[in-house]
C-alpha atoms as a PDB file:
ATOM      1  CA  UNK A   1     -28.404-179.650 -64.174  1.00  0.00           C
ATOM      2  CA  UNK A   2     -25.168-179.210 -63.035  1.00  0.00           C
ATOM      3  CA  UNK A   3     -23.600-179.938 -59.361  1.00  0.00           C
ATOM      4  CA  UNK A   4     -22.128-177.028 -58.239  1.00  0.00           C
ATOM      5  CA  UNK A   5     -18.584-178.814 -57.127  1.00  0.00           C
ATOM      6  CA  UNK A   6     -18.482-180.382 -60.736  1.00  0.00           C
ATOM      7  CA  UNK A   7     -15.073-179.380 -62.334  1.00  0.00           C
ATOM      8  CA  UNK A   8     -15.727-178.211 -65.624  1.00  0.00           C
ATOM      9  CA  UNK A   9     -12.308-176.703 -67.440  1.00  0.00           C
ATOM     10  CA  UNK A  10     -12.600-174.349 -70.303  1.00  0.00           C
ATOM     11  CA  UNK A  11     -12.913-175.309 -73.528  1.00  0.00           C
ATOM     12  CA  UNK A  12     -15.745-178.056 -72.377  1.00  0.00           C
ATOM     13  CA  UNK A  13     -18.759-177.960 -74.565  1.00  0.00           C
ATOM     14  CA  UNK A  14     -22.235-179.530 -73.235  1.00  0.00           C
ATOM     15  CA  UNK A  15     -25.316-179.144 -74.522  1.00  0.00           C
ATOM     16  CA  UNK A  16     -28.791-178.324 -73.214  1.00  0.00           C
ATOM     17  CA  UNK A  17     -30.022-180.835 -71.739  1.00  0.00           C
ATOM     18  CA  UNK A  18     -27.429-182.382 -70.179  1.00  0.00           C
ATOM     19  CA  UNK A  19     -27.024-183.277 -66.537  1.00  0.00           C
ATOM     20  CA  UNK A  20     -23.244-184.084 -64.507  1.00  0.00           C
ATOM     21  CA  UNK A  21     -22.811-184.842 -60.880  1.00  0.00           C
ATOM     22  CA  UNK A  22     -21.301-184.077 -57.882  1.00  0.00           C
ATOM     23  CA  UNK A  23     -17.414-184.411 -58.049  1.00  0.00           C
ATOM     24  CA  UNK A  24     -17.378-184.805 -61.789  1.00  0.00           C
ATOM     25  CA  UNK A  25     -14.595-183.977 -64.119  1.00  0.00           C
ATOM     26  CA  UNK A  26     -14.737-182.903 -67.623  1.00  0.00           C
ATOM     27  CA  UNK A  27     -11.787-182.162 -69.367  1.00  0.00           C
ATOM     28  CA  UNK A  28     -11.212-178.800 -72.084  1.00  0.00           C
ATOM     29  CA  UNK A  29     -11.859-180.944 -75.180  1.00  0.00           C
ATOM     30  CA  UNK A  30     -14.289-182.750 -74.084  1.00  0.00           C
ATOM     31  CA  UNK A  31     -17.983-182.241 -76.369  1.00  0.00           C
ATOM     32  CA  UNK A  32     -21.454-184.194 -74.967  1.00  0.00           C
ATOM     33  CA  UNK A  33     -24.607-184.403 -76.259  1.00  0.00           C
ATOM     34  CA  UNK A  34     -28.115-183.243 -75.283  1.00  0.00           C
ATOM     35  CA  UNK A  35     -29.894-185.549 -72.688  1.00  0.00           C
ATOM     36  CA  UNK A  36     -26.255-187.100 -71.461  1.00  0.00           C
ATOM     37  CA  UNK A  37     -26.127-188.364 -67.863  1.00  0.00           C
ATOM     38  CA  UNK A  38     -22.742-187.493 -65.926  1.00  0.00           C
ATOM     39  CA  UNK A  39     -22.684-189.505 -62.265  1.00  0.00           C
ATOM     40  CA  UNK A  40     -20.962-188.472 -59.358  1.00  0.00           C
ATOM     41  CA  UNK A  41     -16.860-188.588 -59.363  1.00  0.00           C
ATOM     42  CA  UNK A  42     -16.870-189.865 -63.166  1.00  0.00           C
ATOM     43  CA  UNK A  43     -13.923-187.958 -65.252  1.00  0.00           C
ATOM     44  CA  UNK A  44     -14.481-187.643 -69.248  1.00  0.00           C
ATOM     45  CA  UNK A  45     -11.174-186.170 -70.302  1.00  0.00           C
ATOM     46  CA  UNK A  46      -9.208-186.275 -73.886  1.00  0.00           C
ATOM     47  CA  UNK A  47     -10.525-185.142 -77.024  1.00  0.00           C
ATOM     48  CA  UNK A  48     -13.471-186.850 -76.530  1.00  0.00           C
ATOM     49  CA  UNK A  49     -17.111-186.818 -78.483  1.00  0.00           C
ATOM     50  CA  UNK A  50     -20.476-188.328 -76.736  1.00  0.00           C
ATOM     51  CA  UNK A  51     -23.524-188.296 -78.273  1.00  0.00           C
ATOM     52  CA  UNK A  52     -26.878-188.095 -77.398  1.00  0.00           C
ATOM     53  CA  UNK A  53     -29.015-189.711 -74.525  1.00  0.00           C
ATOM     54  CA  UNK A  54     -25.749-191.641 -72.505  1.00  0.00           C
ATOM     55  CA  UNK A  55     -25.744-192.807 -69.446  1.00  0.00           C
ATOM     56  CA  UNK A  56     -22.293-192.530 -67.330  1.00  0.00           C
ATOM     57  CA  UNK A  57     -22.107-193.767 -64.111  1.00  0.00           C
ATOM     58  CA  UNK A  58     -20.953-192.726 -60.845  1.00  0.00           C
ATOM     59  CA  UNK A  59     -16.872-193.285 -61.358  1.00  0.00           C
ATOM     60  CA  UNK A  60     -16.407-194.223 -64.269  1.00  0.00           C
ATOM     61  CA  UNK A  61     -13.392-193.053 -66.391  1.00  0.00           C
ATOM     62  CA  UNK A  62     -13.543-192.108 -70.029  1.00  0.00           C
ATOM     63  CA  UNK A  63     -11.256-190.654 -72.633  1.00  0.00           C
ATOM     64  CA  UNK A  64      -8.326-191.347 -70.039  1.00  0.00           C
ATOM     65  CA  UNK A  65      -5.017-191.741 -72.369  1.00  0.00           C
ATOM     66  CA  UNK A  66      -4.342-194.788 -73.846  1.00  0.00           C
ATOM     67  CA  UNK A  67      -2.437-197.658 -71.720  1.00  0.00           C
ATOM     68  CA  UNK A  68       0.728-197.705 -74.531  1.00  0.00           C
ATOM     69  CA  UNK A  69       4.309-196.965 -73.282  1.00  0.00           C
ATOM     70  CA  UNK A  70       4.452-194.988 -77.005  1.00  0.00           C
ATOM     71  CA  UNK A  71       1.780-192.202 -76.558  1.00  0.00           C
ATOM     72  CA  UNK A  72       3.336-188.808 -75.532  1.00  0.00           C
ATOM     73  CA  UNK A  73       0.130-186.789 -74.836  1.00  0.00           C
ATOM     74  CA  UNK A  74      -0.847-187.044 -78.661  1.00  0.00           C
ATOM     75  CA  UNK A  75      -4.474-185.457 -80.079  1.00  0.00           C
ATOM     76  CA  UNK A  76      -5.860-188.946 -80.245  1.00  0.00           C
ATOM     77  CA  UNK A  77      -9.796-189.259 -80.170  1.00  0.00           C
ATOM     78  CA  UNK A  78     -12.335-191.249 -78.520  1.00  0.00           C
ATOM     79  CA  UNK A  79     -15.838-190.965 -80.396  1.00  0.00           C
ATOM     80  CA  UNK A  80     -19.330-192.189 -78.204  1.00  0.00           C
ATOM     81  CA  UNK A  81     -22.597-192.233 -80.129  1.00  0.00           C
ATOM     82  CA  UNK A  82     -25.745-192.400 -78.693  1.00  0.00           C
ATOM     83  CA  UNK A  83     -27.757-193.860 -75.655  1.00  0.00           C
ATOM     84  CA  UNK A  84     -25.159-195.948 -74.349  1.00  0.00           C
ATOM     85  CA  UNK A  85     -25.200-197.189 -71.093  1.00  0.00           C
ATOM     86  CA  UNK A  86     -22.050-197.042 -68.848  1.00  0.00           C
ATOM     87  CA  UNK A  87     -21.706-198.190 -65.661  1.00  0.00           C
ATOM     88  CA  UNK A  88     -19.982-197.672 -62.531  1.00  0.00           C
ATOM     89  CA  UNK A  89     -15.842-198.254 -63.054  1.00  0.00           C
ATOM     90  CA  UNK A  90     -15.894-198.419 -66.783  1.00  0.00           C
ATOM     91  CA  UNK A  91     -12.981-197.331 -68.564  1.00  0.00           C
ATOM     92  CA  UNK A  92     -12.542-196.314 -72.027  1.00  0.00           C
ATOM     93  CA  UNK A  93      -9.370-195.300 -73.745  1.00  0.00           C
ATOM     94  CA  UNK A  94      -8.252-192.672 -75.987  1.00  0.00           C
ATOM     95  CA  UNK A  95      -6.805-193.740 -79.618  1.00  0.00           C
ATOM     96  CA  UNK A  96      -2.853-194.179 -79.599  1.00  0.00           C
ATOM     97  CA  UNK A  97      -0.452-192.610 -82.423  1.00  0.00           C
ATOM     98  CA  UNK A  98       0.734-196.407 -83.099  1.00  0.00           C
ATOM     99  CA  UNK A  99      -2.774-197.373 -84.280  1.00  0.00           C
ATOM    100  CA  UNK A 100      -5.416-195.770 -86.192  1.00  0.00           C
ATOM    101  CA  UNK A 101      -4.970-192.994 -83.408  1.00  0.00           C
ATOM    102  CA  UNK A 102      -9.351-192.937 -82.423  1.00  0.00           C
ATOM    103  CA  UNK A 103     -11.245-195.590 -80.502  1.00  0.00           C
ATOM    104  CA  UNK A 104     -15.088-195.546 -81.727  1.00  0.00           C
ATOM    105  CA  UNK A 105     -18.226-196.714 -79.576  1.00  0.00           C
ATOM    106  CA  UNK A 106     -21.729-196.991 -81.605  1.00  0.00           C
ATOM    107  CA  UNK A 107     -24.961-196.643 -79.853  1.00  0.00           C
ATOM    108  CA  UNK A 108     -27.603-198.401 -77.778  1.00  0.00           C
ATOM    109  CA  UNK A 109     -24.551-200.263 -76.020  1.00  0.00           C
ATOM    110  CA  UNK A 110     -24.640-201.790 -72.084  1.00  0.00           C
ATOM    111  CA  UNK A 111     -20.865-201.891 -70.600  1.00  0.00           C
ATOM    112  CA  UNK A 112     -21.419-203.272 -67.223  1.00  0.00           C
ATOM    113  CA  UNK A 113     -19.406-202.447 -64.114  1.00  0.00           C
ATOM    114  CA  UNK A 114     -15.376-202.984 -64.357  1.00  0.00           C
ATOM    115  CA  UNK A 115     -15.571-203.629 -68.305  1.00  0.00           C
ATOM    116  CA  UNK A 116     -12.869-202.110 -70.446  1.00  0.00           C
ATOM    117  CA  UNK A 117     -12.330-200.688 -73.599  1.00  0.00           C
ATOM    118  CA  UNK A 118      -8.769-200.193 -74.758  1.00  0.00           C
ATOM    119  CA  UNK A 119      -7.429-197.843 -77.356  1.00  0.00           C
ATOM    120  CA  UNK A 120      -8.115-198.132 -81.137  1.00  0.00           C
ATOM    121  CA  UNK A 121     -10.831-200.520 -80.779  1.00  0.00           C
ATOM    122  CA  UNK A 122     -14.090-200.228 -82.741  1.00  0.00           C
ATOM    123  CA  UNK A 123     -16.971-201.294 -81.121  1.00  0.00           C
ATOM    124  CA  UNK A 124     -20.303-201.526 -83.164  1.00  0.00           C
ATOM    125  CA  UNK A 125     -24.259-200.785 -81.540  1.00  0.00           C
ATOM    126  CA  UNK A 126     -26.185-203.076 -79.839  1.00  0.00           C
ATOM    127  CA  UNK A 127     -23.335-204.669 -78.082  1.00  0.00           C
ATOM    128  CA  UNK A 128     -23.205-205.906 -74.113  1.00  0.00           C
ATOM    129  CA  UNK A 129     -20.440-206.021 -71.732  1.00  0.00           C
ATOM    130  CA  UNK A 130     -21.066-208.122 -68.677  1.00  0.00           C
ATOM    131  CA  UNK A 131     -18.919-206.846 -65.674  1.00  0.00           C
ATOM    132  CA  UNK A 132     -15.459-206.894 -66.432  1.00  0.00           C
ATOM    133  CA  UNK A 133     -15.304-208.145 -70.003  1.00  0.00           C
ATOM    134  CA  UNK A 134     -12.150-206.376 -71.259  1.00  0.00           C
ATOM    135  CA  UNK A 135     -11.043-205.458 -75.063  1.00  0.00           C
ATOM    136  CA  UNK A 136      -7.137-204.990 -75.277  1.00  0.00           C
ATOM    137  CA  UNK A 137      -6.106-202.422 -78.226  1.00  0.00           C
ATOM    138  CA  UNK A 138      -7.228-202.470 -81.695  1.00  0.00           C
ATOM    139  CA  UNK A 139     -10.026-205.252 -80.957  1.00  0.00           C
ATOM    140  CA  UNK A 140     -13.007-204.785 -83.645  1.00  0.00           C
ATOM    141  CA  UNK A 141     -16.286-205.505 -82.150  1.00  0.00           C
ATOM    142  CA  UNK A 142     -19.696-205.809 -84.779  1.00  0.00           C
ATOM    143  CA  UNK A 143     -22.703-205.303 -84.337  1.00  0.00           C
ATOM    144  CA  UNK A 144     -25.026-207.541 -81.995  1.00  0.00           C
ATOM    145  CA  UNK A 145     -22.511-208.999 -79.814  1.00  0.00           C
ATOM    146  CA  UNK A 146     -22.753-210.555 -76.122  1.00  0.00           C
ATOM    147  CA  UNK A 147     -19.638-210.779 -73.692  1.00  0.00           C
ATOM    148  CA  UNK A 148     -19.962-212.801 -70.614  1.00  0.00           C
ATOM    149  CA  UNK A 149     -18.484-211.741 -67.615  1.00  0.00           C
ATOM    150  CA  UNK A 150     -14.785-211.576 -67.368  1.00  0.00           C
ATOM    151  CA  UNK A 151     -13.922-212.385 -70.905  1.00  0.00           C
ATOM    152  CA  UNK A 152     -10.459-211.117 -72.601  1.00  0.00           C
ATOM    153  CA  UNK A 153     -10.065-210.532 -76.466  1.00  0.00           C
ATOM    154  CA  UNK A 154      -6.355-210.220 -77.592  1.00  0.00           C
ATOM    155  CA  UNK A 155      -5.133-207.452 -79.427  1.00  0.00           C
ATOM    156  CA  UNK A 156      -5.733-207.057 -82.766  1.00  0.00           C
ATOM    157  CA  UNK A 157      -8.310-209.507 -82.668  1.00  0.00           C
ATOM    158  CA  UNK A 158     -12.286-209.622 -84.448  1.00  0.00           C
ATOM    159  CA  UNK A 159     -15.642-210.456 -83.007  1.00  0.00           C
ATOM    160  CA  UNK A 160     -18.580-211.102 -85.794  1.00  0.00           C
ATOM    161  CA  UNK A 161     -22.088-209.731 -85.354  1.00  0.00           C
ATOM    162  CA  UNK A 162     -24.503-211.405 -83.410  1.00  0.00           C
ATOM    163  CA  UNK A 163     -21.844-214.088 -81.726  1.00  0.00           C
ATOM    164  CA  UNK A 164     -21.867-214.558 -77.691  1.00  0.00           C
ATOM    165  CA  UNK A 165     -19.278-215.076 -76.124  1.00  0.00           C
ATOM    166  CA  UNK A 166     -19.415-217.167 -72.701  1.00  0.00           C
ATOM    167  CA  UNK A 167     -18.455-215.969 -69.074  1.00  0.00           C
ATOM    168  CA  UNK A 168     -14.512-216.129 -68.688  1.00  0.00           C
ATOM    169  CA  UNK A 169     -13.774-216.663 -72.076  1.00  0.00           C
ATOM    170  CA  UNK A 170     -10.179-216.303 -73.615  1.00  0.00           C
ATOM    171  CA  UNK A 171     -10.314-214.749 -77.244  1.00  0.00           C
ATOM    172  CA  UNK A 172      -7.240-214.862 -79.243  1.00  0.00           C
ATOM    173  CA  UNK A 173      -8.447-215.357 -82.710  1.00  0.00           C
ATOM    174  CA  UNK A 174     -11.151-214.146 -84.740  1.00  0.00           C
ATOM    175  CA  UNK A 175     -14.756-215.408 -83.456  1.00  0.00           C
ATOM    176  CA  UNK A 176     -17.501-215.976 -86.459  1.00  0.00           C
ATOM    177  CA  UNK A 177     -20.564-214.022 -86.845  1.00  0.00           C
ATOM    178  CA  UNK A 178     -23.368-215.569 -85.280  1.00  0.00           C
ATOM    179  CA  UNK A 179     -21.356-218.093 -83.596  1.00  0.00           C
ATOM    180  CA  UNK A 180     -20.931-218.519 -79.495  1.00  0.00           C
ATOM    181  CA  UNK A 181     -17.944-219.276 -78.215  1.00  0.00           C
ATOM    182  CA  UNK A 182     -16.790-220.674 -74.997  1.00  0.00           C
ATOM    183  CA  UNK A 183     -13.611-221.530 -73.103  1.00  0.00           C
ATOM    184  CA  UNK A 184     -13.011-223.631 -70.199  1.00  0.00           C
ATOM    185  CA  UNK A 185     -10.102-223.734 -67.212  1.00  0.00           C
ATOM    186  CA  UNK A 186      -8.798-220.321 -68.500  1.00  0.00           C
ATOM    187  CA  UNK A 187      -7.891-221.889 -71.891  1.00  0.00           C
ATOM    188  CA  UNK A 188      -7.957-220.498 -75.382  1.00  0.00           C
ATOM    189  CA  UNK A 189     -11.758-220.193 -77.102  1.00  0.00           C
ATOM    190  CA  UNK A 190     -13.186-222.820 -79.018  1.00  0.00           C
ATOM    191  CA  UNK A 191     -16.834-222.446 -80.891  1.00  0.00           C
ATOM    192  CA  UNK A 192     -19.749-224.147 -79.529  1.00  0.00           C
ATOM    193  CA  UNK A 193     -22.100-223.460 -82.326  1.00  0.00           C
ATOM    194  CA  UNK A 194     -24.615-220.979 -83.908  1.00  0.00           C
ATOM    195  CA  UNK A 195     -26.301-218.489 -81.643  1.00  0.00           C
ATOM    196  CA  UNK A 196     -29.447-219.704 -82.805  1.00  0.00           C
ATOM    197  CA  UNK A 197     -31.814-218.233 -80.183  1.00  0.00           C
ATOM    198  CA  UNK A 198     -30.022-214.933 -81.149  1.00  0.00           C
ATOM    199  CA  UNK A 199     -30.798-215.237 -84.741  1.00  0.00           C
ATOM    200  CA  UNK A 200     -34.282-216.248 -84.411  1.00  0.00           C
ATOM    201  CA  UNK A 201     -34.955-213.487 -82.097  1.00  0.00           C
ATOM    202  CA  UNK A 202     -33.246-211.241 -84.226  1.00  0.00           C
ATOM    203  CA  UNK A 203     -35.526-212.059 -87.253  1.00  0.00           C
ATOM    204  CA  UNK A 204     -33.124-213.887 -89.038  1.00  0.00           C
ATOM    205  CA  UNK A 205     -35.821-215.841 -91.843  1.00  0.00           C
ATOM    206  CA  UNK A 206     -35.390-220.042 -91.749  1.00  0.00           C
ATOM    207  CA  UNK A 207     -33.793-220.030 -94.971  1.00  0.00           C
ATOM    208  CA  UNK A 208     -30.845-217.744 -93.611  1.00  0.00           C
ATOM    209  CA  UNK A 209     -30.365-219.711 -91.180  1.00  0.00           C
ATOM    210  CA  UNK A 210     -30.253-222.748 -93.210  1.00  0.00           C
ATOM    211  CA  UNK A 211     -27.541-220.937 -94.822  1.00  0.00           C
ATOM    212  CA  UNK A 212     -25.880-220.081 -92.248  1.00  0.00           C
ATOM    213  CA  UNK A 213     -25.117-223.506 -90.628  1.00  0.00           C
ATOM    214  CA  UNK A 214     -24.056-224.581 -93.801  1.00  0.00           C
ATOM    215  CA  UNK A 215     -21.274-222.083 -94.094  1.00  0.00           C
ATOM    216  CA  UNK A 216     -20.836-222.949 -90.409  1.00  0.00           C
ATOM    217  CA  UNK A 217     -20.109-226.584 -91.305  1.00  0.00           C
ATOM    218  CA  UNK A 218     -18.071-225.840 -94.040  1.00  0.00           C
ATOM    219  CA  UNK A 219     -15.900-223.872 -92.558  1.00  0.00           C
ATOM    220  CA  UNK A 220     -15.735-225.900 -89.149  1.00  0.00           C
ATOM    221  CA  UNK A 221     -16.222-229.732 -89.847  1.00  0.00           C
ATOM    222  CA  UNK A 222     -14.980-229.899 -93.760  1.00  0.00           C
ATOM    223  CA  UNK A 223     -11.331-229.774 -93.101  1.00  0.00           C
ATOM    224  CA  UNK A 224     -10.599-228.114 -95.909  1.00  0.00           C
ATOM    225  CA  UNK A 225      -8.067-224.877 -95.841  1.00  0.00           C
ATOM    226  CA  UNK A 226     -10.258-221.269 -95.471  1.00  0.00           C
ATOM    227  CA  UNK A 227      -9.579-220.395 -99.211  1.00  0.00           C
ATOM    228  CA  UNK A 228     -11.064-223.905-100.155  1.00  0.00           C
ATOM    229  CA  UNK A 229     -14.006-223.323 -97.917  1.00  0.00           C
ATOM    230  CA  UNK A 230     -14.580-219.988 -99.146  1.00  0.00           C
ATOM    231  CA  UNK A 231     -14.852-221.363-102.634  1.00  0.00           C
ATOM    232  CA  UNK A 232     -17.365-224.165-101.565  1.00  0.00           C
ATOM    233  CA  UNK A 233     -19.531-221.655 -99.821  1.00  0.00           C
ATOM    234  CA  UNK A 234     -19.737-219.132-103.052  1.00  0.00           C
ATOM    235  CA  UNK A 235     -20.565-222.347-104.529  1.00  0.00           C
ATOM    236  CA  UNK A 236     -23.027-224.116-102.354  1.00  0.00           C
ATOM    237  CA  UNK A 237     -24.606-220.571-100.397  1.00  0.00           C
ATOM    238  CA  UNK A 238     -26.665-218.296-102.511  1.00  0.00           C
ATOM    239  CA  UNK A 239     -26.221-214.545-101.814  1.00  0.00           C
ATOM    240  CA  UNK A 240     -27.034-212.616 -99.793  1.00  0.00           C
ATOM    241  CA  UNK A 241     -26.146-209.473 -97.290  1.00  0.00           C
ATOM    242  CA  UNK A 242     -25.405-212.556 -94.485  1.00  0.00           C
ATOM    243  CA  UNK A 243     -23.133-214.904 -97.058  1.00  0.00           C
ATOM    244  CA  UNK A 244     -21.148-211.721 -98.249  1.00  0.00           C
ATOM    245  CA  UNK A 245     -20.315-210.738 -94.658  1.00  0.00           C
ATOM    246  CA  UNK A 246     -19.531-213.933 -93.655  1.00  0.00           C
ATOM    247  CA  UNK A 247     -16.744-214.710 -96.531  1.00  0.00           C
ATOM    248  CA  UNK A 248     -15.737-211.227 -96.479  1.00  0.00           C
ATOM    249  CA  UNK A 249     -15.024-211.294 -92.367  1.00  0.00           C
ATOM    250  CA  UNK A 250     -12.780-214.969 -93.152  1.00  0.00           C
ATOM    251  CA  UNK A 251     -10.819-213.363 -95.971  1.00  0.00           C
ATOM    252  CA  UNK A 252     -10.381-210.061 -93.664  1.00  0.00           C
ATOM    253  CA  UNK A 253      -8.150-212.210 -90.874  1.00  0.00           C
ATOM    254  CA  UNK A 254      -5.303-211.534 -89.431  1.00  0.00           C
ATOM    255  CA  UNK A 255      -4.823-213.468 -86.604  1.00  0.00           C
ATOM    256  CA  UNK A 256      -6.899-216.671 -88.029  1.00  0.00           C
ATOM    257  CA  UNK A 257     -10.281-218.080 -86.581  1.00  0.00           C
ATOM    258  CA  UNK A 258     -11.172-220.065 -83.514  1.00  0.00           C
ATOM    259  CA  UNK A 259     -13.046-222.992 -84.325  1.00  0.00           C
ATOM    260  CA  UNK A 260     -14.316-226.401 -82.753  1.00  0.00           C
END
């Protein structure tokens, strides 16, 4: 299960199961999971953790060391769950000492050729990466998301479960759960609307999803300030799981969020 001119350094620990290519790399504190896929010429270095069931394409590069003119060869972490698929020319950094020092990838995820991952980010299940989509450092990625192709989130910056983001989209500030957002010309985001085809598919009931375009409109077409909105939506939203993230993901923003 392993190709003979694999490089495989001490300290490396696979489990049964688990099957790495011709030219591969793995590096001494590396771990990976039963059933993992390793393709030809792909490195997995750093103090890295995969889970279960991956797929890793031919070239692709992860655990490399964060892209940060402050790391020094620190013990920074990069955790992978399970049955992710990762395709050719991905690359996913290690943590950085300047940020919460581990970058963390759920399961069931597609990154598509060319897309990145940089250090510190935390990047839910369920997610998709169309080629080239790129997270910068400390980007937080829930649950249920769609990038288009060569998007670009800023630093520090939020994406809510179950929004889409369009091809060539420009993220700078925080993007609502179940929203889809768009840019045009290379310019900054702007929301489009709900991801409604996404909900619906998703199972999301017809009352949720009346409540959910009503917290959409307050917080997009009232003009009130957030706190304000927030306060009309406890008022006018009953609760549930879906209100409480969707207040909870406003009052958690740092660098504000896009709307219309």
């Amino acid at each position: 299960m392993i190709h003979p001119t694999a490089v495989i350094y001490p300290g490396a620990q696979i489990d049964e199961g688990v099957e790495i290519g011709p030219h591969a790399v793995i590096g001494a504190n590396v771990k990976i999971g039963k059933g993992t896929v390793i393709g030809a010429n792909a490195v997995i270095d750093g103090w890295t953790t995969i889970g279960e069931n991956n797929r890793i394409s031919q070239l692709a590069s992860v655990g490399a060391p964060p892209q940060d003119i402050k790391y020094k060869g620190e013990a920074t972490t990069l955790e992978i769950g399970n049955n992710n698929v990762i395709r050719e020319f991905v690359t996913i950094h290690l943590g950085s000492p300047s940020g919460s020092a581990k970058t963390v990838v759920g399961n069931n995820n597609m990154f598509m050729s060319y897309s990145h991952i940089a250090h510190d980010c935390i990047v839910g299940s369920n997610v998709i990466m169309a080629n080239s989509a790129t997270l910068a450092g400390h980007v937080t990625v829930e649950n249920n998301v769609i990038f288009g192709g060569l998007c670009a989130v800023h630093q520090f910056t939020r994406i809510g479960e179950f929004a889409m983001i369009g091809g060539g989209t420009m993220i700078g500030q925080d993007i609502l759960p179940y929203t889809i957002a768009t840019s045009e010309e290379r310019r900054a985001a702007k929301l489009r609307g709900l991801n409604l085809i996404g909900l619906k598919r998703n199972g999301f009931s017809e009352d949720i999803i009346r409540d959910i375009k009503t917290m959409y409109k307050t917080i997009v077409f009232s003009g009130l300030k957030l706190p304000d909105a927030v306060v009309r939506i406890r008022n006018l939203v009953k609760q549930s799981s879906q209100r409480d993230h969707f207040l909870e993901f406003i009052e958690g923003t740092k660098r504000g969020i896009c709307k219309k």
